[in-house]
C-alpha atoms as a PDB file:
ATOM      1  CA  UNK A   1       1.316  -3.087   1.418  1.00  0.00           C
ATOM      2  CA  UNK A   2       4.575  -1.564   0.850  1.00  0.00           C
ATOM      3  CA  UNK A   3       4.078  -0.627  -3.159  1.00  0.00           C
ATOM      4  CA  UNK A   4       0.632   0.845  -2.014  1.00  0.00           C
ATOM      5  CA  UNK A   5       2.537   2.905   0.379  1.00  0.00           C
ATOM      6  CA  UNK A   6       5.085   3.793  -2.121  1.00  0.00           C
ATOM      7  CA  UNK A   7       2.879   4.990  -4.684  1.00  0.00           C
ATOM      8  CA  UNK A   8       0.356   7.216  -2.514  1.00  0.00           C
ATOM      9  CA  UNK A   9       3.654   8.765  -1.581  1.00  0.00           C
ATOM     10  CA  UNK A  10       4.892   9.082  -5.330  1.00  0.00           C
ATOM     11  CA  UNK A  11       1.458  10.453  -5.707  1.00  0.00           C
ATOM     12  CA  UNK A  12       1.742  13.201  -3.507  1.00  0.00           C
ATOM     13  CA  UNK A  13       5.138  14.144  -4.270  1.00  0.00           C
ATOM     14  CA  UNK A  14       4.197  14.296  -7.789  1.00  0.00           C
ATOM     15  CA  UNK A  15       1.541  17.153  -6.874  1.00  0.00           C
ATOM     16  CA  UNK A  16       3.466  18.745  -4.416  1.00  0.00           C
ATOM     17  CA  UNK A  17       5.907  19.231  -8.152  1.00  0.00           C
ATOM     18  CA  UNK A  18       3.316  20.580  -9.901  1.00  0.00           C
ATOM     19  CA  UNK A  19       1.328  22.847  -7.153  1.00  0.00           C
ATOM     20  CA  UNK A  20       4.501  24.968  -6.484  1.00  0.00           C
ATOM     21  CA  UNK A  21       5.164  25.739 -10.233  1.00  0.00           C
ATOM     22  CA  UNK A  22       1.363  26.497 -10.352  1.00  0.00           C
ATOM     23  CA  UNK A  23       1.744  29.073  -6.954  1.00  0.00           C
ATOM     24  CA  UNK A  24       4.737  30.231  -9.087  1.00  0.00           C
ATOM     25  CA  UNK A  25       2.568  30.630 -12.375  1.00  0.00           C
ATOM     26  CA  UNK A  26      -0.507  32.234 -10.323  1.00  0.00           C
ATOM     27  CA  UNK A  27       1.554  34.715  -8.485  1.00  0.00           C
ATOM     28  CA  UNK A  28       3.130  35.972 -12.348  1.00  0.00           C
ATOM     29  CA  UNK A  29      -0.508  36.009 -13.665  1.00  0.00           C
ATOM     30  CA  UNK A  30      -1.646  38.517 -10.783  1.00  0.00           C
ATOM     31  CA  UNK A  31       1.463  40.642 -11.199  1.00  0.00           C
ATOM     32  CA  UNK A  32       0.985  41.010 -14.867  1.00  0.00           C
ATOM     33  CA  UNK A  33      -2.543  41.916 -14.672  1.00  0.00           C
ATOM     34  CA  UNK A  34      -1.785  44.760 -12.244  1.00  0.00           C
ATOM     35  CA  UNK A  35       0.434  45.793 -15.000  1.00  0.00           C
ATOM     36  CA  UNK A  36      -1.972  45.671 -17.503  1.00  0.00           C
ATOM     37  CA  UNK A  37      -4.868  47.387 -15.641  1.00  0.00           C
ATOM     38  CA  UNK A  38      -1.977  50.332 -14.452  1.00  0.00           C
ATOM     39  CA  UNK A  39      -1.450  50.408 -18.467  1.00  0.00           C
ATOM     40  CA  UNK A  40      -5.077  50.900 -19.288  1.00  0.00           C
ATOM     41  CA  UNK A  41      -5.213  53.329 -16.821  1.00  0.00           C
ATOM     42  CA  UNK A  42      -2.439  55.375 -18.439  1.00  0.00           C
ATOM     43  CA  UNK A  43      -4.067  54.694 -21.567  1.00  0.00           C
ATOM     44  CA  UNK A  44      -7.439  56.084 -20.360  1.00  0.00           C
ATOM     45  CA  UNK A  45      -5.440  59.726 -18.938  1.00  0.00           C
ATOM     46  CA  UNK A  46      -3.424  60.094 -22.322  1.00  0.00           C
ATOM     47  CA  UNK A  47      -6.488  59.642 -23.941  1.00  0.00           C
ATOM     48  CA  UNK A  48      -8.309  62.317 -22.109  1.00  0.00           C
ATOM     49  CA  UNK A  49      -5.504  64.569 -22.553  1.00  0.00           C
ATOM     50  CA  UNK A  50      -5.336  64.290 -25.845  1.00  0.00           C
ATOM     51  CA  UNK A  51      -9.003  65.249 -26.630  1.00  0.00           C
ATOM     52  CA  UNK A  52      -8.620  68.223 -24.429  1.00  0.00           C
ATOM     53  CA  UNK A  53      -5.336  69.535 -26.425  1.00  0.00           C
ATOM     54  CA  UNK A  54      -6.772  68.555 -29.626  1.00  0.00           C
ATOM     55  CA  UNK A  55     -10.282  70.600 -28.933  1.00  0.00           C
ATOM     56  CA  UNK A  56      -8.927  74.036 -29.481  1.00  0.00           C
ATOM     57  CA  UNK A  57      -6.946  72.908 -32.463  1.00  0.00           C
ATOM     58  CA  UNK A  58     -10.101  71.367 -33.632  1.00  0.00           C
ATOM     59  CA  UNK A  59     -12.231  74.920 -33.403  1.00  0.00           C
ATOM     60  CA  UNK A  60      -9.731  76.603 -35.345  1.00  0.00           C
ATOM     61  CA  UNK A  61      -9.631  74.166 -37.794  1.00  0.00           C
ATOM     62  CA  UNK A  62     -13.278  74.528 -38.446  1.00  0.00           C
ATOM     63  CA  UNK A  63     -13.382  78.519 -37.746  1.00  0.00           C
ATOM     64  CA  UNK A  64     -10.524  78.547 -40.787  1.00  0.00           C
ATOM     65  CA  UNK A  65     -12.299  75.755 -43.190  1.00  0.00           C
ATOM     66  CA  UNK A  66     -15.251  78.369 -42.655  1.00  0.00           C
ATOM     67  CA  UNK A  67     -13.223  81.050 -43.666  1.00  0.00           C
ATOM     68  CA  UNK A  68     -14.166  82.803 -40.365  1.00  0.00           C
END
């Protein structure tokens, strides 16, 4: 009775070891993908603003190839 004692609690020490690194792991995982969708955001706005600026460079361009 005593080793099936023993190893039930071996058992659940054993998990108890792996769930906090996994808490630890999960808690990483949702930090970085805040980062990552923040980054994509920025992304998105430099995008935009880039297409705007480049627009009237982009009419001149083709007023001058023209020869307008």
């Amino acid at each position: 009775m005593f080793w099936t004692v023993f190893a039930v609690a071996l058992g659940f020490c054993g998990i108890v070891v792996l769930a906090v690194p996994a808490v630890r792991v999960f808690a990483e995982v949702r930090r970085l993908s805040s980062q990552v969708a923040e980054a994509s955001r920025r992304i998105g706005r430099a995008a935009e603003d880039l297409e705007r600026a480049a627009a009237p460079l982009a009419a001149e361009t083709a007023r001058t190839v023209r020869g307008g």
